[in-house]
N, C-alpha and C. Protein backbone atom coordinates (compact mmCIF):
# COMPACT_ATOMS: atom_id res chain seq x y z
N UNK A 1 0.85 -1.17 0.00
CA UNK A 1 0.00 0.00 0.00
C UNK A 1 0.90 1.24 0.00
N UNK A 2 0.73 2.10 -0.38
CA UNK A 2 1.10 4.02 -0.69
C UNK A 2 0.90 4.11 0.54
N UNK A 3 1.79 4.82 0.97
CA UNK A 3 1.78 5.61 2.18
C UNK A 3 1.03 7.06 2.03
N UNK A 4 0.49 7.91 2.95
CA UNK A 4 -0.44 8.22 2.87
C UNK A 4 -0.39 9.29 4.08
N UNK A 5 -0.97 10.45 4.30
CA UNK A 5 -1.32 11.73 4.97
C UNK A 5 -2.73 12.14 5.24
N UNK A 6 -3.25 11.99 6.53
CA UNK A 6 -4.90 12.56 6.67
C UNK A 6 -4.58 13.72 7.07
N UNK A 7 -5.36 14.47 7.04
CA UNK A 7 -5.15 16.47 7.92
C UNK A 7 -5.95 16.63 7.46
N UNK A 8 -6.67 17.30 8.99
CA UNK A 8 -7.81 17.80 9.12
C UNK A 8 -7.94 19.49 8.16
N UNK A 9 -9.41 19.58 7.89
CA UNK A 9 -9.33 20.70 7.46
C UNK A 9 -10.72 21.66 7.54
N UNK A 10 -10.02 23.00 7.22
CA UNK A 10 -11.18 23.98 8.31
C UNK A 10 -12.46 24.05 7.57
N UNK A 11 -13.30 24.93 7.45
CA UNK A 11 -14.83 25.18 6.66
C UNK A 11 -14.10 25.74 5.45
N UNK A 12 -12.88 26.73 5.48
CA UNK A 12 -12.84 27.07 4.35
C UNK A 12 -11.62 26.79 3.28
N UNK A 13 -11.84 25.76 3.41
CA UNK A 13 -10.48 24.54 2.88
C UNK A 13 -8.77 24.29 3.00
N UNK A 14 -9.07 25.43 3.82
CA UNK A 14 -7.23 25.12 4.65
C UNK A 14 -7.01 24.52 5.51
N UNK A 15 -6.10 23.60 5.48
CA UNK A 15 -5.24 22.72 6.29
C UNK A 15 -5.58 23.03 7.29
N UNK A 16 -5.94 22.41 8.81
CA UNK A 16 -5.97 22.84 10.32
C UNK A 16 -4.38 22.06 10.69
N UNK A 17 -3.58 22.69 10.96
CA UNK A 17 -2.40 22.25 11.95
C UNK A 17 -2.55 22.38 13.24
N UNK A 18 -3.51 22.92 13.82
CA UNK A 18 -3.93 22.79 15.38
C UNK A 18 -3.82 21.74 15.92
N UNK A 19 -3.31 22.15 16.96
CA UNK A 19 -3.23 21.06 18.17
C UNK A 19 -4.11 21.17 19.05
N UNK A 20 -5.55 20.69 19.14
CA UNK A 20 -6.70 21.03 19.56
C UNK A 20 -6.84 20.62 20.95
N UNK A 21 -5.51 20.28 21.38
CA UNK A 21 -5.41 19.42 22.63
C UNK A 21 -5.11 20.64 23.71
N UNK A 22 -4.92 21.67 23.64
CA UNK A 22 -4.33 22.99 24.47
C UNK A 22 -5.73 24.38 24.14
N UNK A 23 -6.10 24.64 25.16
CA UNK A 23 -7.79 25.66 24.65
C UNK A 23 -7.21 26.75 24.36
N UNK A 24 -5.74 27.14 24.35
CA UNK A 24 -5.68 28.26 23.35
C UNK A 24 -5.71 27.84 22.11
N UNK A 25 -4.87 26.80 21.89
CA UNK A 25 -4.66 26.44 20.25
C UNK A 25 -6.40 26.45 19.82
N UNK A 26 -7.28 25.38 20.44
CA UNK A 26 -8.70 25.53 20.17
C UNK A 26 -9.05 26.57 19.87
N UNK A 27 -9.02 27.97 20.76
CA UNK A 27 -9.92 29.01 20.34
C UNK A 27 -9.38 29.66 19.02
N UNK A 28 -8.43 29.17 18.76
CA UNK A 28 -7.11 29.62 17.78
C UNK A 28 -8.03 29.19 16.45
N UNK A 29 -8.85 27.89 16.35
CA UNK A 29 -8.96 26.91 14.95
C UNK A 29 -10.30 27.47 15.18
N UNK A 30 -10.60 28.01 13.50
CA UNK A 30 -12.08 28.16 13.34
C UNK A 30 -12.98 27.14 13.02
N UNK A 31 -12.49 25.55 13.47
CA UNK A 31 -13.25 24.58 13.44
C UNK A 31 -13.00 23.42 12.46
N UNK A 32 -13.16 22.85 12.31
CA UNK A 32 -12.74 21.87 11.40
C UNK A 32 -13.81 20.98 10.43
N UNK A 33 -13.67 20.84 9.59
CA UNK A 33 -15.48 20.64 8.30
C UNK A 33 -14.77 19.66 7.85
N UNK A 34 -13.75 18.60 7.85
CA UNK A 34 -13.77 17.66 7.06
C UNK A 34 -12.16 17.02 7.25
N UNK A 35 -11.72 16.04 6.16
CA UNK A 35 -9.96 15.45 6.14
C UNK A 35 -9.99 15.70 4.77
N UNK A 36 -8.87 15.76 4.66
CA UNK A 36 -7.85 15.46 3.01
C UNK A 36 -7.23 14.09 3.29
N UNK A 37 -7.03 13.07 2.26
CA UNK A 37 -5.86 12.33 2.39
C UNK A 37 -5.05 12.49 1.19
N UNK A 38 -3.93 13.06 1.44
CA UNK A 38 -3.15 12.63 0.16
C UNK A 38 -2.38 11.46 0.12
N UNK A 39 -2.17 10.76 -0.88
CA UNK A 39 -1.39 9.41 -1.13
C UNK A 39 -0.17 9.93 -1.74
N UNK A 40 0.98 8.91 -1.29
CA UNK A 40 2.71 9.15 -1.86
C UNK A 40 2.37 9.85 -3.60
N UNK A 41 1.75 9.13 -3.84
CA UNK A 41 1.42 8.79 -5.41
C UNK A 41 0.82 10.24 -5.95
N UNK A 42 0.53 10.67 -5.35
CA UNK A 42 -0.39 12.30 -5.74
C UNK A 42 -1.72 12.53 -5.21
N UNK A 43 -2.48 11.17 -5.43
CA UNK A 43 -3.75 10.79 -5.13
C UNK A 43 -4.25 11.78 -4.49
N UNK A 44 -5.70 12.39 -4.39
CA UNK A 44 -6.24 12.83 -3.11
C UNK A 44 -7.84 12.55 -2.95
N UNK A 45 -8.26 12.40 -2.05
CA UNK A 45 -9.57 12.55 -1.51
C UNK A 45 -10.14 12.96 -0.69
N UNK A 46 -11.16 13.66 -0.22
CA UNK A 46 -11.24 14.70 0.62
C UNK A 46 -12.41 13.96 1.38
N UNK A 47 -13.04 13.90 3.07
CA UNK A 47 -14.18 13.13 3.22
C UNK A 47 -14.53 13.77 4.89
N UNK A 48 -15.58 13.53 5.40
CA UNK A 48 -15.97 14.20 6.56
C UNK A 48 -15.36 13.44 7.91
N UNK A 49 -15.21 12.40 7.33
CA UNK A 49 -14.70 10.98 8.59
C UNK A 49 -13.60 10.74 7.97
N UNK A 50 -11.99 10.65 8.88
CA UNK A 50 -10.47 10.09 8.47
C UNK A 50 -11.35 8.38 8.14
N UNK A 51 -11.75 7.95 9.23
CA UNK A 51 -12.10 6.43 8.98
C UNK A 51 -12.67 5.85 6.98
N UNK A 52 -13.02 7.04 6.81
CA UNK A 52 -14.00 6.57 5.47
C UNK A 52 -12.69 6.92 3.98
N UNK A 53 -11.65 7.62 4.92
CA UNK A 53 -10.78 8.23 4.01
C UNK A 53 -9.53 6.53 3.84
N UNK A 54 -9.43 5.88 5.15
CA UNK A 54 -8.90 4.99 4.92
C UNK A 54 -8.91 3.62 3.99
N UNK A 55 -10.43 3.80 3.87
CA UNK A 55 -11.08 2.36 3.11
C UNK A 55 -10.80 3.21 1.59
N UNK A 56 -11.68 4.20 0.94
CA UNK A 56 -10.74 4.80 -0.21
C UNK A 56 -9.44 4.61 -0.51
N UNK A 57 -8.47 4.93 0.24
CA UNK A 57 -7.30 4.93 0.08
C UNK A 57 -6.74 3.30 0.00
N UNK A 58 -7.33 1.93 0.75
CA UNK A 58 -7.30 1.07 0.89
C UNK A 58 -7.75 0.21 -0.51
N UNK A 59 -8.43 0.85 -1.49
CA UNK A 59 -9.35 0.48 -2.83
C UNK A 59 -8.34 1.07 -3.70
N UNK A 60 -7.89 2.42 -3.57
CA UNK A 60 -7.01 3.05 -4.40
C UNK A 60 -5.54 2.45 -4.40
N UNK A 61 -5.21 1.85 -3.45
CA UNK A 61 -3.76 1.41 -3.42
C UNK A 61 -3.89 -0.22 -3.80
N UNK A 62 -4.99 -1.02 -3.90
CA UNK A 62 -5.35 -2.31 -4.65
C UNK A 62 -5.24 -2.26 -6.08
N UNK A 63 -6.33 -1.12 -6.49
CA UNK A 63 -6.10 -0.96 -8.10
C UNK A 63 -5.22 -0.36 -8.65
N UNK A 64 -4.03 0.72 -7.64
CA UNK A 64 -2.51 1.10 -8.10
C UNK A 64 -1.92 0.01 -8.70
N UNK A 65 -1.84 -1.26 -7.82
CA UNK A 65 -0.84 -2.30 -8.00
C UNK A 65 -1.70 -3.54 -8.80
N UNK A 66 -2.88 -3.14 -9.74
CA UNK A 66 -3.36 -4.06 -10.66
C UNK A 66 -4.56 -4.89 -9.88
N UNK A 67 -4.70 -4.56 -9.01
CA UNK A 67 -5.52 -5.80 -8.26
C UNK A 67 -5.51 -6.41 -7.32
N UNK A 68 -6.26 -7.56 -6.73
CA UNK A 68 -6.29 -7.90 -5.57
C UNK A 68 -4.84 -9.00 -5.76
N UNK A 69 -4.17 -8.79 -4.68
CA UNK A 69 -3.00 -9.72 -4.55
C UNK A 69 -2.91 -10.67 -2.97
């Protein structure tokens, strides 16, 4: 499988690098509306749940390499 990058991202399609774990950084992020994943390969897909971004990416890196192996 392609290795692969989720990041979160805000309502108005930029990257969140927040560390949402500290309530300044929080009040800092105007919220977060969704993930990106990009794949090694270029690939991207964008989705509301990382979980739903994995199974994509999991389909996309089967039919990279021709098929089920």
């Amino acid at each position: 499988m392609h290795d692969a990058q989720i990041t979160p991202r805000h309502p108005d399609g930029t990257l969140c690098g927040h560390d949402l774990s500290s309530e300044a950084a929080a009040q800092e992020c105007p919220g977060r509306a969704g993930h990106v994943l990009v794949c090694a390969c270029g690939w991207t897909r964008t989705a509301r749940r990382p979980a739903r971004l994995v199974g994509f990416h999991r389909t996309h890196s089967v039919g990279a390499r021709g098929g089920a192996r």
